[in-house]
PDB file of N, CA and C in Angstrom:
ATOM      1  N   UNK A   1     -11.504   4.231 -16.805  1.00  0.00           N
ATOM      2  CA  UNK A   1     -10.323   4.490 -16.006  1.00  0.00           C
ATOM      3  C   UNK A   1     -10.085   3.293 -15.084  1.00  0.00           C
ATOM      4  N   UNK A   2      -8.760   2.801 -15.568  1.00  0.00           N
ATOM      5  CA  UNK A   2      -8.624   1.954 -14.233  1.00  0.00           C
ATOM      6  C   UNK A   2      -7.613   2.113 -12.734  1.00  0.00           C
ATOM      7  N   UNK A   3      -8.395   1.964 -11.612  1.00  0.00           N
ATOM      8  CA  UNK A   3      -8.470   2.229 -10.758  1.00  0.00           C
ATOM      9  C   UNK A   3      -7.040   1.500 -10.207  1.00  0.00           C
ATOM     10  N   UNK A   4      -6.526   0.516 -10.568  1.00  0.00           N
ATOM     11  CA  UNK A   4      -5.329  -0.320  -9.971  1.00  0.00           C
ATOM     12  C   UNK A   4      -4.596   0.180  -9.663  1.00  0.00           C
ATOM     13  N   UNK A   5      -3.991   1.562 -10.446  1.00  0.00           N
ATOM     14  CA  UNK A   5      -2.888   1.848 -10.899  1.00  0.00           C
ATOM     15  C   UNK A   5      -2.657   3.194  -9.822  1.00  0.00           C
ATOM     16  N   UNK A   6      -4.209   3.309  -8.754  1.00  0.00           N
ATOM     17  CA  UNK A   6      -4.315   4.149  -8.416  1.00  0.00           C
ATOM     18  C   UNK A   6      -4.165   3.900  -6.506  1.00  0.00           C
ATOM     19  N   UNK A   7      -4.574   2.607  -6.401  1.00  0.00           N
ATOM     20  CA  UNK A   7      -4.561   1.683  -5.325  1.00  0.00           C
ATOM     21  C   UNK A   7      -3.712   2.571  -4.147  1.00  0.00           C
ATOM     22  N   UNK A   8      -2.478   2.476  -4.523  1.00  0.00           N
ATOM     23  CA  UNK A   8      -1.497   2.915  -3.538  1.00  0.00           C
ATOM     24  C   UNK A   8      -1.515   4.557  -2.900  1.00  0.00           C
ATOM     25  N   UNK A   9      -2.233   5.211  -3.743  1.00  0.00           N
ATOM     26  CA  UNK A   9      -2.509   6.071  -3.243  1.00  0.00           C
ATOM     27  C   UNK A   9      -3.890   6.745  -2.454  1.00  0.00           C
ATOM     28  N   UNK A  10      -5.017   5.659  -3.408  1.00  0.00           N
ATOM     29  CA  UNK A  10      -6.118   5.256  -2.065  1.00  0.00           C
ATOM     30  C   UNK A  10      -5.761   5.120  -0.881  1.00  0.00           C
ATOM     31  N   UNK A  11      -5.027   4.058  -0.878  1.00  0.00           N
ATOM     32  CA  UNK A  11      -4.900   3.153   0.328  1.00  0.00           C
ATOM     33  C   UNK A  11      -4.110   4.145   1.367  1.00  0.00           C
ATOM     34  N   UNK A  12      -3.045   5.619   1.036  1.00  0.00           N
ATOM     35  CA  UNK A  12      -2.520   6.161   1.531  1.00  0.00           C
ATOM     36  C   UNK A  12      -3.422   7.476   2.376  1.00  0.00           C
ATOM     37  N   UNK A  13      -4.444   7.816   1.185  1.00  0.00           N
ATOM     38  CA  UNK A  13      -5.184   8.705   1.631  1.00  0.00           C
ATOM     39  C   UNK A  13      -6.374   8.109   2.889  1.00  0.00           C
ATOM     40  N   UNK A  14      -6.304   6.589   2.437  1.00  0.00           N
ATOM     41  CA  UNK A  14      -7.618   6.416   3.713  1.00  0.00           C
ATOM     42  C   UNK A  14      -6.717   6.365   5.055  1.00  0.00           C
ATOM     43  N   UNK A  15      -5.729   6.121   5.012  1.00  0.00           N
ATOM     44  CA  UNK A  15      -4.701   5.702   6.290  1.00  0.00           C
ATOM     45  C   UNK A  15      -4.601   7.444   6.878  1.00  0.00           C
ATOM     46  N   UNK A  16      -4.253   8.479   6.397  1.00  0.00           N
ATOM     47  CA  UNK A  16      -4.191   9.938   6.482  1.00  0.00           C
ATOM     48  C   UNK A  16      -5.533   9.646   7.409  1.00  0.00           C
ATOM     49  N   UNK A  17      -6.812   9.826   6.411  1.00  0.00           N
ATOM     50  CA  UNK A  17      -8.273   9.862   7.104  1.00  0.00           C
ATOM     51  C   UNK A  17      -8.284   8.784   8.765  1.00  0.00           C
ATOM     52  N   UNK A  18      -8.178   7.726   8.524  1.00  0.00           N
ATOM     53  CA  UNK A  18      -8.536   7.186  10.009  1.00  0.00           C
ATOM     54  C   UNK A  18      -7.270   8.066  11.018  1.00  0.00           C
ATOM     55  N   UNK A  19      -6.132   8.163  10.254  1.00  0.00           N
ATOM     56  CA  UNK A  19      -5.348   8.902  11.444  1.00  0.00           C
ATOM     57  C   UNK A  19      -6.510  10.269  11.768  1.00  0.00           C
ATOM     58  N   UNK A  20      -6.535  11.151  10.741  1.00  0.00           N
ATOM     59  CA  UNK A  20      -7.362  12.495  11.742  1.00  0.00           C
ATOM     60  C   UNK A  20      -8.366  11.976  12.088  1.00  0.00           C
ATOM     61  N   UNK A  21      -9.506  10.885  11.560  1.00  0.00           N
ATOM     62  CA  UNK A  21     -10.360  10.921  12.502  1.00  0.00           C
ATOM     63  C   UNK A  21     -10.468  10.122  14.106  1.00  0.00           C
ATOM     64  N   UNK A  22      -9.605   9.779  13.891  1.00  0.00           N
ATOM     65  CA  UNK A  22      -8.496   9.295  15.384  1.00  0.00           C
ATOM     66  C   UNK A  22      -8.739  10.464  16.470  1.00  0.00           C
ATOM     67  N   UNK A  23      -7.932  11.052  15.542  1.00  0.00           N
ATOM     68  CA  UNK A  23      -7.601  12.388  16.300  1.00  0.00           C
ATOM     69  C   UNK A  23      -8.686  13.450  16.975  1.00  0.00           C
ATOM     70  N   UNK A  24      -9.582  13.080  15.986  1.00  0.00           N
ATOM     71  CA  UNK A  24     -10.998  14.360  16.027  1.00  0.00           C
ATOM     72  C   UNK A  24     -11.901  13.692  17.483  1.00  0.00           C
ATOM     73  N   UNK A  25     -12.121  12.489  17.164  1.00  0.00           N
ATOM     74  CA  UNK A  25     -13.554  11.569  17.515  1.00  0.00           C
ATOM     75  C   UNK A  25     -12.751  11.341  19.148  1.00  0.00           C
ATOM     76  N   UNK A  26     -11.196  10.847  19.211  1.00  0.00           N
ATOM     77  CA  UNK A  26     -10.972  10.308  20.732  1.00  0.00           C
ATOM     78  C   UNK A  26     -11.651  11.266  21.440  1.00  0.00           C
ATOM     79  N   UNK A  27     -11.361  12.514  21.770  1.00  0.00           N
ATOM     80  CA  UNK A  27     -11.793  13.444  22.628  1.00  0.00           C
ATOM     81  C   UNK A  27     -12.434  14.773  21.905  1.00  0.00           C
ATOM     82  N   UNK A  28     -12.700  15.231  21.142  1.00  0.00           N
ATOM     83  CA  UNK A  28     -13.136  16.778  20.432  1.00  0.00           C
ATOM     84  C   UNK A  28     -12.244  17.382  20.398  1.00  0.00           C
ATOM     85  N   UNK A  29     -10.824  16.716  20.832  1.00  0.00           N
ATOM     86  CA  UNK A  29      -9.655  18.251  20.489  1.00  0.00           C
ATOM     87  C   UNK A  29      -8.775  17.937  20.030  1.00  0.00           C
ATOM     88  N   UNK A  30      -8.334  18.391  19.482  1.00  0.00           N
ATOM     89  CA  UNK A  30      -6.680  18.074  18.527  1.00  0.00           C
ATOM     90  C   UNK A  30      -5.654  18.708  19.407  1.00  0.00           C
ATOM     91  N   UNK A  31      -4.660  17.758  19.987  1.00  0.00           N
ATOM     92  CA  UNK A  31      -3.615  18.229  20.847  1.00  0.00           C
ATOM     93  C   UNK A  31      -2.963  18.232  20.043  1.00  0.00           C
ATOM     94  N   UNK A  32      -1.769  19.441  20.491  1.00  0.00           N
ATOM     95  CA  UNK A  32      -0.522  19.670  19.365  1.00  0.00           C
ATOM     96  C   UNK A  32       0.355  18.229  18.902  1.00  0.00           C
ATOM     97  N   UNK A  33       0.074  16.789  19.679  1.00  0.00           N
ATOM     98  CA  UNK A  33       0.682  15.899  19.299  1.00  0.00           C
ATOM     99  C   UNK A  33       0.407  15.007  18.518  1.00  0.00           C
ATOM    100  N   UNK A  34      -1.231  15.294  17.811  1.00  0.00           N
ATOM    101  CA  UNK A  34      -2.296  14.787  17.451  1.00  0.00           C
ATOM    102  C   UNK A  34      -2.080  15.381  15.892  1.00  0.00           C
ATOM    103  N   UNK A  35      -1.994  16.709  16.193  1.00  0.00           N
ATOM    104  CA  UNK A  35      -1.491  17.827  15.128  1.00  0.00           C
ATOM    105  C   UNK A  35      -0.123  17.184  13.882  1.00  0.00           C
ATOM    106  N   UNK A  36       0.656  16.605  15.273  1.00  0.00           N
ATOM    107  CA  UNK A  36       2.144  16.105  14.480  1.00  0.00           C
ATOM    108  C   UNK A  36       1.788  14.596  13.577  1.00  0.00           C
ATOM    109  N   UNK A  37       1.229  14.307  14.409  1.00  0.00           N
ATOM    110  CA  UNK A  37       0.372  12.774  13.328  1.00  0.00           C
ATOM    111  C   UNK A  37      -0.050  13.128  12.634  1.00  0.00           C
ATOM    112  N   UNK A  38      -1.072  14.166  12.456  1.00  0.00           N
ATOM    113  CA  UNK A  38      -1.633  14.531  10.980  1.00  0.00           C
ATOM    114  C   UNK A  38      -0.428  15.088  10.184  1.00  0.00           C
ATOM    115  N   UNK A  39       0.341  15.669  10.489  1.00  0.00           N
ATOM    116  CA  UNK A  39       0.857  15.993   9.689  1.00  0.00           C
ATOM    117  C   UNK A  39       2.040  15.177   9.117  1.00  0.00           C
ATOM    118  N   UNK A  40       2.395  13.880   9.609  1.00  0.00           N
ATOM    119  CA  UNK A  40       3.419  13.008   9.180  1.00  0.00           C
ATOM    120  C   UNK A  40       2.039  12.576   8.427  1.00  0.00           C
ATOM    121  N   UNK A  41       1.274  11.891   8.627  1.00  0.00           N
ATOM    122  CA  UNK A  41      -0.439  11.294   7.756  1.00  0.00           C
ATOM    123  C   UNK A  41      -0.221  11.758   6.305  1.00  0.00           C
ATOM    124  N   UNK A  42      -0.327  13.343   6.697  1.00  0.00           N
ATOM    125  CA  UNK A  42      -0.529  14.028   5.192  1.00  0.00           C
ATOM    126  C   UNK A  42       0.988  13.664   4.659  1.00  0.00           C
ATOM    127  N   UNK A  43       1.889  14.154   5.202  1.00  0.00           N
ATOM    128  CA  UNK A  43       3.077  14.549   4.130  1.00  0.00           C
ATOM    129  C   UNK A  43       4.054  12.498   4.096  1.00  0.00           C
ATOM    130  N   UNK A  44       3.073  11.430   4.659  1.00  0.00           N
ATOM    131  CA  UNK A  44       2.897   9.907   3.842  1.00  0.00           C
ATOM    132  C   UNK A  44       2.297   9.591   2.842  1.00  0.00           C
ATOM    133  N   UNK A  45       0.501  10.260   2.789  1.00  0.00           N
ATOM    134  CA  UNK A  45      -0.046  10.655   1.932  1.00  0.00           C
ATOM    135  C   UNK A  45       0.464  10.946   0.509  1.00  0.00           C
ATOM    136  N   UNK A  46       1.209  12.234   0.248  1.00  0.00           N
ATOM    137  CA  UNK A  46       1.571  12.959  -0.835  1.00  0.00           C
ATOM    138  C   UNK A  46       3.014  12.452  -0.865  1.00  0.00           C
ATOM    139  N   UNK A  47       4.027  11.841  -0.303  1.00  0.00           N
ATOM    140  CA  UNK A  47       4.770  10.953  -0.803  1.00  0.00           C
ATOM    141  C   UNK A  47       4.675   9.754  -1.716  1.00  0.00           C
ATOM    142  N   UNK A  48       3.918   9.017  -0.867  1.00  0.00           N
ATOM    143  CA  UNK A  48       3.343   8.182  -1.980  1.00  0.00           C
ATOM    144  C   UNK A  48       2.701   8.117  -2.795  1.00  0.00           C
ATOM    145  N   UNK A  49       1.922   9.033  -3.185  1.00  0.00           N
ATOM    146  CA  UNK A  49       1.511   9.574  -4.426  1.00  0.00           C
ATOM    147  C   UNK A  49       2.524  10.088  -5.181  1.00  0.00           C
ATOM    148  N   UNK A  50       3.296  10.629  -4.899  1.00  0.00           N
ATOM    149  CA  UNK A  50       4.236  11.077  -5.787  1.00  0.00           C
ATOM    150  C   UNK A  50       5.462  10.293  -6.185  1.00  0.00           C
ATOM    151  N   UNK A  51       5.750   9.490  -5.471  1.00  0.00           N
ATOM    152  CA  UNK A  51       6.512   7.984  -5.975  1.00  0.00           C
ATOM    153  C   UNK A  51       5.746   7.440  -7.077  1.00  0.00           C
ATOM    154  N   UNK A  52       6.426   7.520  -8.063  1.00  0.00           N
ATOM    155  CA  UNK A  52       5.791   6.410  -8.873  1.00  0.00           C
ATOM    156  C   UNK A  52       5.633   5.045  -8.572  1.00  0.00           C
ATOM    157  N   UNK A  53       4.712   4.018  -9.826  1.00  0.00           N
ATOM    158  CA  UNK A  53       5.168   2.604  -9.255  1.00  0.00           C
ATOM    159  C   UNK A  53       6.316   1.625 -10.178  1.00  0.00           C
ATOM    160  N   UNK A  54       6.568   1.130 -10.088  1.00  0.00           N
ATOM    161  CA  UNK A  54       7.823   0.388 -10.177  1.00  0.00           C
ATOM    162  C   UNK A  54       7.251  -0.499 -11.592  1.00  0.00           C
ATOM    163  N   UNK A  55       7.890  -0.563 -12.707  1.00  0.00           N
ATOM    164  CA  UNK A  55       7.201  -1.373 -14.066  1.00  0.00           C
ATOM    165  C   UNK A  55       7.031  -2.848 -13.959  1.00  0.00           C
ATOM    166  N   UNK A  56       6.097  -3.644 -14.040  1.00  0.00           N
ATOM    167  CA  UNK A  56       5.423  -4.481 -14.020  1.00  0.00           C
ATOM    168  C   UNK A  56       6.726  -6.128 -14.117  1.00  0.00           C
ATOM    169  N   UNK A  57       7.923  -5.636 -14.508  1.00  0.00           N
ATOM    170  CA  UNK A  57       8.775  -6.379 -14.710  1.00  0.00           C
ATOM    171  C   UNK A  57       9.974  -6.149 -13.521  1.00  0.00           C
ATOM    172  N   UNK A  58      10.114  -5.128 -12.823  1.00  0.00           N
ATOM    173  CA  UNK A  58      10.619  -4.702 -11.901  1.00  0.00           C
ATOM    174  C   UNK A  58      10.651  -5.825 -10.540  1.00  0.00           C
ATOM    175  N   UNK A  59      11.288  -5.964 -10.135  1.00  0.00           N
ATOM    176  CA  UNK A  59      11.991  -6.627  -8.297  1.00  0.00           C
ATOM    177  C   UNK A  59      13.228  -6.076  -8.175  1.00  0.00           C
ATOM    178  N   UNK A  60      12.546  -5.890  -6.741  1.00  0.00           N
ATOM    179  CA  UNK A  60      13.563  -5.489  -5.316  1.00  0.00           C
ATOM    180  C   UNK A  60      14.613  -6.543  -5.455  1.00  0.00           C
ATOM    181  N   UNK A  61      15.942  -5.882  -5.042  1.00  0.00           N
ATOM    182  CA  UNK A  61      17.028  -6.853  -5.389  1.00  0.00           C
ATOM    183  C   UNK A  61      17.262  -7.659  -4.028  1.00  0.00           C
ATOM    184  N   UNK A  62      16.480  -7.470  -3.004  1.00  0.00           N
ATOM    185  CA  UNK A  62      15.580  -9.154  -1.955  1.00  0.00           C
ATOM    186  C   UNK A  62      15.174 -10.484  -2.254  1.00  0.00           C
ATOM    187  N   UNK A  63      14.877 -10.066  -3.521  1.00  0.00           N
ATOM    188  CA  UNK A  63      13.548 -11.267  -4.044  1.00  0.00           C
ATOM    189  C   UNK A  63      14.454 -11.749  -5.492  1.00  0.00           C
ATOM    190  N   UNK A  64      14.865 -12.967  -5.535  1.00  0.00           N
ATOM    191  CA  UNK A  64      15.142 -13.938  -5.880  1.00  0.00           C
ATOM    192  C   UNK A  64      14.523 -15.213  -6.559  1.00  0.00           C
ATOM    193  N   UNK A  65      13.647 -15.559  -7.441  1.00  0.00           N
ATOM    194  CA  UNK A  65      13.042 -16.779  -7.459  1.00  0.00           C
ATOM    195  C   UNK A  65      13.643 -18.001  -7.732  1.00  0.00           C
ATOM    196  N   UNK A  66      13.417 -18.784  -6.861  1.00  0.00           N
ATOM    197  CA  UNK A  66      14.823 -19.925  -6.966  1.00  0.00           C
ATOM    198  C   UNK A  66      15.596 -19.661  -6.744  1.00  0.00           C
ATOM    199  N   UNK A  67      15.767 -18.467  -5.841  1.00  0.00           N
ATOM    200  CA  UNK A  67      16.926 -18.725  -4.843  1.00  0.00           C
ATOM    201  C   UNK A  67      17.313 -19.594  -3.790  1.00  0.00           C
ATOM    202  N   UNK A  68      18.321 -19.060  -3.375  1.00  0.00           N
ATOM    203  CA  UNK A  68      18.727 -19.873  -2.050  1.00  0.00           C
ATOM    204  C   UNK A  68      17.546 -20.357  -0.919  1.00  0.00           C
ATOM    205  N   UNK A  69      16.955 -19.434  -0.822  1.00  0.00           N
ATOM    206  CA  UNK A  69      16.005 -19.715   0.557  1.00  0.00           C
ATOM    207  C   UNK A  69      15.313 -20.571   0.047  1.00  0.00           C
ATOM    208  N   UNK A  70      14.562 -20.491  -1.389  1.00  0.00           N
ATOM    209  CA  UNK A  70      13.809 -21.396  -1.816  1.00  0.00           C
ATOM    210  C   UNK A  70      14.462 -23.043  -2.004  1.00  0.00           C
ATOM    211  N   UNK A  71      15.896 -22.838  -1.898  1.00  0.00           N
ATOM    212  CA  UNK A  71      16.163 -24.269  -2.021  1.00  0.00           C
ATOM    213  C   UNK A  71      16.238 -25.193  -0.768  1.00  0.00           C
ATOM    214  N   UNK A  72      16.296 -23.920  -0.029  1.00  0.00           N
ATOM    215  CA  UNK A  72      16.492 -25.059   1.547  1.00  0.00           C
ATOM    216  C   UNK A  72      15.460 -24.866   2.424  1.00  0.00           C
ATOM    217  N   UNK A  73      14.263 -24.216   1.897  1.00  0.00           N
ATOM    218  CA  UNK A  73      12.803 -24.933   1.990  1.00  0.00           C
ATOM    219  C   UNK A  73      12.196 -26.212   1.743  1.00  0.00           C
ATOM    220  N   UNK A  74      12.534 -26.341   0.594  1.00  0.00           N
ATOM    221  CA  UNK A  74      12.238 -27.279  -0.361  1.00  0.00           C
ATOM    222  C   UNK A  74      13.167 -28.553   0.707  1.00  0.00           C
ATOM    223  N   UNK A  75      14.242 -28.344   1.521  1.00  0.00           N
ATOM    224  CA  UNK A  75      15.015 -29.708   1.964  1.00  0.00           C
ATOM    225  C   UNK A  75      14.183 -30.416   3.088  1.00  0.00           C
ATOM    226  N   UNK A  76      13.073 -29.050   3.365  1.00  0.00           N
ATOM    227  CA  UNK A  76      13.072 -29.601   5.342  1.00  0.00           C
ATOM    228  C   UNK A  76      11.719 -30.868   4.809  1.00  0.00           C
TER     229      UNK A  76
END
């Protein structure tokens, strides 16, 4: 199994984790505002997991190669 393909949603679930254990470890209590972070955490979490990822040939219509910006880089 490869794991690459899985990355983005690692990376979502460890971000969830340091948020609650944020939450747990500052003081021993979960304030109701502490509560609302976990729960934006989780429901970032299971968004991005559920986004797929974009096919290997795919760009954001931002990104340009040899575009403009790249040409008047290239001047300075």
């Amino acid at each position: 199994m490869k794991i690459g393909k899985y990355w983005k949603s690692v990376l979502a679930v460890v971000g969830a984790i340091v948020v609650a254990g944020e939450a747990v470890i500052d003081d021993q209590l979960i304030t109701p505002n502490e509560w609302v972070n976990l729960g934006i955490a989780l429901l970032t979490a299971i968004g991005v997991w559920a986004v797929p990822n974009k096919g290997a040939g795919a760009r954001t219509a931002g990104y340009h190669p040899g575009g403009h910006a790249g040409r008047d880089l290239h001047g300075l």
